[in-house]
Protein backbone atom coordinates (compact mmCIF):
# COMPACT_ATOMS: atom_id res chain seq x y z
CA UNK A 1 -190.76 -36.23 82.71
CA UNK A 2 -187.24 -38.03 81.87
CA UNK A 3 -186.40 -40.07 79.26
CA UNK A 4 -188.69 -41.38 76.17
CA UNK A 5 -189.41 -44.46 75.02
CA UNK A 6 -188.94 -44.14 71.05
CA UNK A 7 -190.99 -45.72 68.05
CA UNK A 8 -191.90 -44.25 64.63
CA UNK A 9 -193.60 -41.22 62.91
CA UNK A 10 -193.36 -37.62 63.47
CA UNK A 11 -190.56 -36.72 61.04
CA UNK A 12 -190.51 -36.09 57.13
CA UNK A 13 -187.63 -36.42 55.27
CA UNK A 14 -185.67 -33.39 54.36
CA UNK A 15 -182.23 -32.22 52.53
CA UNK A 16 -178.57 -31.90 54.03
CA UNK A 17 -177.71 -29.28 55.94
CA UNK A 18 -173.95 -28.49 54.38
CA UNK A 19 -171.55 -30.91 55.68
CA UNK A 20 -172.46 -33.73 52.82
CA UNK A 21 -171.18 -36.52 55.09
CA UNK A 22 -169.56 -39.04 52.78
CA UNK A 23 -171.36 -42.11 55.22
CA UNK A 24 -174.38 -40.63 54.36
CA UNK A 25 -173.78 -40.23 50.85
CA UNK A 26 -173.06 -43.94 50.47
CA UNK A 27 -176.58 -45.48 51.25
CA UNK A 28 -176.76 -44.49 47.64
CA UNK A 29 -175.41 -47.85 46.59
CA UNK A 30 -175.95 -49.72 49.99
CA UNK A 31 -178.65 -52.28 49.35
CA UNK A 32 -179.21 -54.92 52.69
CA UNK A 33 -180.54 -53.19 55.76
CA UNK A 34 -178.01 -54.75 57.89
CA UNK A 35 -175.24 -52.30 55.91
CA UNK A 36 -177.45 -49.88 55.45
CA UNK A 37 -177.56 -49.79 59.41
CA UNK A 38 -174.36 -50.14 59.72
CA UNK A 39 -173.33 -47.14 57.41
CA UNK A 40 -176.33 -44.49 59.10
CA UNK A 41 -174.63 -45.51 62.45
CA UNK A 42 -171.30 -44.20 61.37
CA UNK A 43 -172.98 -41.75 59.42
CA UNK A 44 -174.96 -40.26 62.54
CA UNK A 45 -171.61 -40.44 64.32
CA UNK A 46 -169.94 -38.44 61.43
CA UNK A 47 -172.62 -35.74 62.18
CA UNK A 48 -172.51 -35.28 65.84
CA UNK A 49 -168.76 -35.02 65.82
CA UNK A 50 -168.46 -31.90 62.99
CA UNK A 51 -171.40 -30.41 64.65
CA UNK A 52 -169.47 -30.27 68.13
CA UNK A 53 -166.20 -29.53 66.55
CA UNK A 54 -167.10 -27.00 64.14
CA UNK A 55 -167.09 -24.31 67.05
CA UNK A 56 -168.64 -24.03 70.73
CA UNK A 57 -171.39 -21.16 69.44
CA UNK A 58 -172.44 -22.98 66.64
CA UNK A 59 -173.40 -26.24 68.21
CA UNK A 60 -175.43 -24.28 71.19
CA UNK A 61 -176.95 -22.38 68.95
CA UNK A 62 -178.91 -25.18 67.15
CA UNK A 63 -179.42 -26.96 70.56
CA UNK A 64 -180.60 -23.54 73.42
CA UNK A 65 -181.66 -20.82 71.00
CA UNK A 66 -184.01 -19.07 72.49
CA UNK A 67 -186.58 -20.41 70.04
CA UNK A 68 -186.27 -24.25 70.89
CA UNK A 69 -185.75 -23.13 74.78
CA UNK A 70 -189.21 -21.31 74.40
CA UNK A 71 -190.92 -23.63 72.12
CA UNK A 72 -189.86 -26.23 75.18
CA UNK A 73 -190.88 -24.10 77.74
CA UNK A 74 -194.29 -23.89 76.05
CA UNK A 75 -194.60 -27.55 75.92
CA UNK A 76 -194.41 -27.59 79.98
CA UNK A 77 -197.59 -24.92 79.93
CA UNK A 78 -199.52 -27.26 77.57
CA UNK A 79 -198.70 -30.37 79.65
CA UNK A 80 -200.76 -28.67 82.35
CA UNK A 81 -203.39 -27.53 80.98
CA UNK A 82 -203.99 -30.81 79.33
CA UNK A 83 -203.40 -33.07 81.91
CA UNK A 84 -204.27 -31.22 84.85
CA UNK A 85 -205.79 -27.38 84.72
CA UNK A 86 -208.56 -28.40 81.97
CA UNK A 87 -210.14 -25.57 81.24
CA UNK A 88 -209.38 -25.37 77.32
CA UNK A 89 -212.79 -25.84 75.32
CA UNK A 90 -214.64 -25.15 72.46
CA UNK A 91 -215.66 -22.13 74.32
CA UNK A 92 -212.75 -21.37 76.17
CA UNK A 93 -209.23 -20.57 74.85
CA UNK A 94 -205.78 -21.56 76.20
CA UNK A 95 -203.04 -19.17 75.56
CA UNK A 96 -204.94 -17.04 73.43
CA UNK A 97 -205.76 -19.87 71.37
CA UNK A 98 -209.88 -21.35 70.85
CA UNK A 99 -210.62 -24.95 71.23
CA UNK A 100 -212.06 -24.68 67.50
CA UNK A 101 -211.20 -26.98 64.66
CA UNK A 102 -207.49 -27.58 64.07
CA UNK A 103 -206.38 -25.97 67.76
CA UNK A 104 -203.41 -27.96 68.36
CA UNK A 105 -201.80 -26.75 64.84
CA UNK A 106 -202.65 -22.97 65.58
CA UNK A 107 -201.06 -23.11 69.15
CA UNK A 108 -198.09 -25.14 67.49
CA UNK A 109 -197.98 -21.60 64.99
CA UNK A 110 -198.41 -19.68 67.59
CA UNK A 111 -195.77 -20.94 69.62
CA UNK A 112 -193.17 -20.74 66.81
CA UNK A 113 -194.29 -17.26 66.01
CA UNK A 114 -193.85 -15.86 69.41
CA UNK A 115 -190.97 -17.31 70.07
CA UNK A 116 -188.77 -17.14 66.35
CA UNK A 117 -187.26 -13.79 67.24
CA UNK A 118 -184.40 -13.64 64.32
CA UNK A 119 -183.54 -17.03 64.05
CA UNK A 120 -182.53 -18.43 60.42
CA UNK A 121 -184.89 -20.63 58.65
CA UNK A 122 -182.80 -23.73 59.06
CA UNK A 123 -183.17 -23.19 62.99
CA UNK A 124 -187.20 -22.49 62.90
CA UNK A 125 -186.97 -25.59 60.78
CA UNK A 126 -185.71 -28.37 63.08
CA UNK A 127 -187.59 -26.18 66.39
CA UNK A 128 -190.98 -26.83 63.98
CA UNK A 129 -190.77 -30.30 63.05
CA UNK A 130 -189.39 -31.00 66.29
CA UNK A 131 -192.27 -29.53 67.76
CA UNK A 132 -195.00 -30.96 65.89
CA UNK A 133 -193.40 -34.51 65.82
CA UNK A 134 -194.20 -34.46 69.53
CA UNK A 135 -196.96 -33.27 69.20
CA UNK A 136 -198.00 -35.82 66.65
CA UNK A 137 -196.62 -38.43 68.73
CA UNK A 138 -198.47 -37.08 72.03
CA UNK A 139 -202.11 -37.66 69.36
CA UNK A 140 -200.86 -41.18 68.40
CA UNK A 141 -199.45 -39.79 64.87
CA UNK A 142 -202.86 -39.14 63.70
CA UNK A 143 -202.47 -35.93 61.67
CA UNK A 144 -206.10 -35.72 60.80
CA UNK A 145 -206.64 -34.74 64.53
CA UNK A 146 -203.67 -32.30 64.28
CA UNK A 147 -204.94 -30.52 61.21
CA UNK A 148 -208.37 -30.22 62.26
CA UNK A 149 -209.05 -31.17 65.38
CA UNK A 150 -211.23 -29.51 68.27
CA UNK A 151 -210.18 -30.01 71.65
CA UNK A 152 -212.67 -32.66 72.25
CA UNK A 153 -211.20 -34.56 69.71
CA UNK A 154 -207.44 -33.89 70.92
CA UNK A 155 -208.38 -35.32 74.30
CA UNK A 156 -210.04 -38.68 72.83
CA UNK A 157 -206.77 -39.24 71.33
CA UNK A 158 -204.36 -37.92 73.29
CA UNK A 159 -201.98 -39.98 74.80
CA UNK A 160 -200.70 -38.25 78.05
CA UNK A 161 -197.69 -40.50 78.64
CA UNK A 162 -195.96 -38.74 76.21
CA UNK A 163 -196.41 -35.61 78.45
CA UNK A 164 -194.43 -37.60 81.03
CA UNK A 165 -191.07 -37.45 79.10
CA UNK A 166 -191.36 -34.19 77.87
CA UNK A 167 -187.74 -33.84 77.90
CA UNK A 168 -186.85 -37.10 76.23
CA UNK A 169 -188.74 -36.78 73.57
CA UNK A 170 -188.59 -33.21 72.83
CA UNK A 171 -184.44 -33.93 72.91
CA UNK A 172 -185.01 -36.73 71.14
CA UNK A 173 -186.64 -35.21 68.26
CA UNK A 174 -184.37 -31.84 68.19
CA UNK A 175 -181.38 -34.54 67.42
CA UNK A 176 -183.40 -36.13 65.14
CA UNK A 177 -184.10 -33.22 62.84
CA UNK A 178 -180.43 -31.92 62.80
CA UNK A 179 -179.42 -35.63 61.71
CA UNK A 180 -182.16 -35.42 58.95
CA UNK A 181 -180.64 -32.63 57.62
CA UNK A 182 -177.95 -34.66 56.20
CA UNK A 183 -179.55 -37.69 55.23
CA UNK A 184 -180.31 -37.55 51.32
CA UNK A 185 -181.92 -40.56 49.73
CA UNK A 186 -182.61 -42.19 52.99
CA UNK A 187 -185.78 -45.10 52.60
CA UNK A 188 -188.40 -45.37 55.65
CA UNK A 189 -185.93 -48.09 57.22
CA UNK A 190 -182.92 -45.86 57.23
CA UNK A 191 -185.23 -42.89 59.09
CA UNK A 192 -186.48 -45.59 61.98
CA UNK A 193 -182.73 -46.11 62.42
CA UNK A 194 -181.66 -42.46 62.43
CA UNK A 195 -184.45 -41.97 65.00
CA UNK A 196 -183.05 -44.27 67.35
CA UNK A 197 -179.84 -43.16 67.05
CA UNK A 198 -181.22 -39.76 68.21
CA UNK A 199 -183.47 -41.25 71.13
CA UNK A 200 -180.50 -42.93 72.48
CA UNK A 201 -178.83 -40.23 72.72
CA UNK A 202 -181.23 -38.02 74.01
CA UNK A 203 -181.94 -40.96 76.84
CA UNK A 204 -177.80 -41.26 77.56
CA UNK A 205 -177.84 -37.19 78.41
CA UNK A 206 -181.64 -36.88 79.93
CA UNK A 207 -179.76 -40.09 82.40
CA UNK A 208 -177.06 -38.00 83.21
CA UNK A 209 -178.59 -35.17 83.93
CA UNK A 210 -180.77 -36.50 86.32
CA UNK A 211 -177.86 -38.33 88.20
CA UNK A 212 -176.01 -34.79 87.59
CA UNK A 213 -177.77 -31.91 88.17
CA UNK A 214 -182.14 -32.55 88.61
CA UNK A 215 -183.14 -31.01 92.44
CA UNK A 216 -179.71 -29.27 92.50
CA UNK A 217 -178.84 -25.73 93.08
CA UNK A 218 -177.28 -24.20 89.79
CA UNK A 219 -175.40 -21.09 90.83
CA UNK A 220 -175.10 -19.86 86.70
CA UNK A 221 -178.16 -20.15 86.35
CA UNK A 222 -179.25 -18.96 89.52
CA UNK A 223 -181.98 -21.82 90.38
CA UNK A 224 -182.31 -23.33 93.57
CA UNK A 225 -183.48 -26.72 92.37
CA UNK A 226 -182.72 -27.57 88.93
CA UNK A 227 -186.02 -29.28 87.31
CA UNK A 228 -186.80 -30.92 84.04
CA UNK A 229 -187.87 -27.75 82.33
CA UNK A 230 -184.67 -26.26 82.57
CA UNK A 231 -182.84 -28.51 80.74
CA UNK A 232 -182.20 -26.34 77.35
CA UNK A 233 -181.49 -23.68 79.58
CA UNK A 234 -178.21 -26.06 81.32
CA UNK A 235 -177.31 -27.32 77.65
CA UNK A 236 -175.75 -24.14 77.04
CA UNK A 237 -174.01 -23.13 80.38
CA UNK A 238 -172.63 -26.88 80.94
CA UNK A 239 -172.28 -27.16 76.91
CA UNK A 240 -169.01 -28.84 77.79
CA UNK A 241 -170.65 -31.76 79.59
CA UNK A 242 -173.04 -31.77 77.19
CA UNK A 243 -170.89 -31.91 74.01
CA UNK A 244 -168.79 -34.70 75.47
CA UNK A 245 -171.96 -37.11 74.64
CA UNK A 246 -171.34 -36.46 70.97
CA UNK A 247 -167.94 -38.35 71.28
CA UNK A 248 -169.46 -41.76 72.04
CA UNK A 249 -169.00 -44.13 68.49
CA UNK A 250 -172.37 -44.60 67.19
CA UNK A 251 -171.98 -48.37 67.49
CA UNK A 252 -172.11 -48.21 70.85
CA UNK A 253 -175.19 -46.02 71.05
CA UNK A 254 -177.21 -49.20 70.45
CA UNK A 255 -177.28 -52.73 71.61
């Protein structure tokens, strides 16, 4: 369950989240796609630099609130059940939730709902879309399924590679969403870039974290062998190897 291959769908596009990068702002009047790349590279690199320099708490508390930690955590529980336990029907529920029409969208609300304690709406806003992007990805982006769906249906289309990078592209789309937040007057192009940009990044830290710390004892954390699932859980205790990926230029994020 490391890193994820990336492609399209998933995300809608949003407002700015406050820091009105002037990059950004200049895809305004930035016609050709190859500036228009250009200018959402330096644009996404604008964005993860104030977010990691704006202070330690604030950063960590977009990326391991307890909401996106649980919401993750969650996303482990459905991977078995789905791909290996089974036992979710139209009769049966799973986590409290029936196998009726539109299942996967009531366990998405439940799974926000349980786990939103007092976060702020801009928080429960990325954790959501982040959320249901994967899960949207996981059904081949076919929100018909995801609305109303039974679980019969959710199986015929469910793609359980996805459920094999859990971690990238849960990571992936948690970056995603707090880039979206400042990308005004973006086109469909400039969100397949932005999404990239995000993946990347998620795959350069999912890497190192498997070369760094997967199978190994974590004494902060108390864990004698350090799995995928806890990686939200490491973001904020090793926040300073973590934040150091969010000083790499944005051009070299891609080939």
């Amino acid at each position: 369950m490391g890193t994820g291959s990336f492609g399209t769908g998933g995300g809608r596009a949003g407002g700015g989240g406050g820091f009105g990068m002037s990059s950004f702002v200049s895809l305004r009047t930035s016609a050709d796609d190859k500036t228009r790349r250009q200018v959402i590279h330096r644009g996404a690199q604008e964005v993860f630099e104030k977010l990691s320099s704006v202070g330690k708490s604030y950063f960590k508390d977009q990326i391991s609130n307890s909401l996106v930690r649980g919401v993750y955590s969650s996303l482990f529980d459905l991977s078995r059940e789905l791909r290996i336990v089974r036992s979710w029907s139209t009769t049966q529920t799973f986590d409290k939730v029936d196998g009726g029409p539109g299942c996967l969208q009531n366990w998405v609300n439940k799974v926000i709902k349980e786990n939103a304690g007092k976060e702020n709406s801009k928080v429960k806003g990325v954790v959501r879309m982040a959320l249901e992007s994967f899960v949207l990805r996981a059904l081949g982006d076919n929100l018909d399924v995801y609305i109303d769906g039974d679980i019969d249906d959710v199986r015929k289309h469910l793609n359980y590679n996805v459920f094999q990078s859990i971690s990238g592209y849960f990571l992936g789309f948690v970056l995603y969403e707090l880039l979206k937040r400042e990308s005004e007057g973006m086109n469909d192009f400039d969100q397949d870039c932005l999404r990239e940009i995000a993946q990347a990044k998620a795959n350069q830290l999912i890497k190192d974290f498997e070369d760094k710390f997967l199978h190994n004892k974590h004494e902060e954390l108390n864990i004698n062998q350090i799995t995928y699932s806890n990686l939200f859980d490491l973001f904020a205790c090793e926040y300073k190897w973590f934040s150091s990926y969010f000083e790499t230029p944005a051009s070299n994020i891609l080939s």
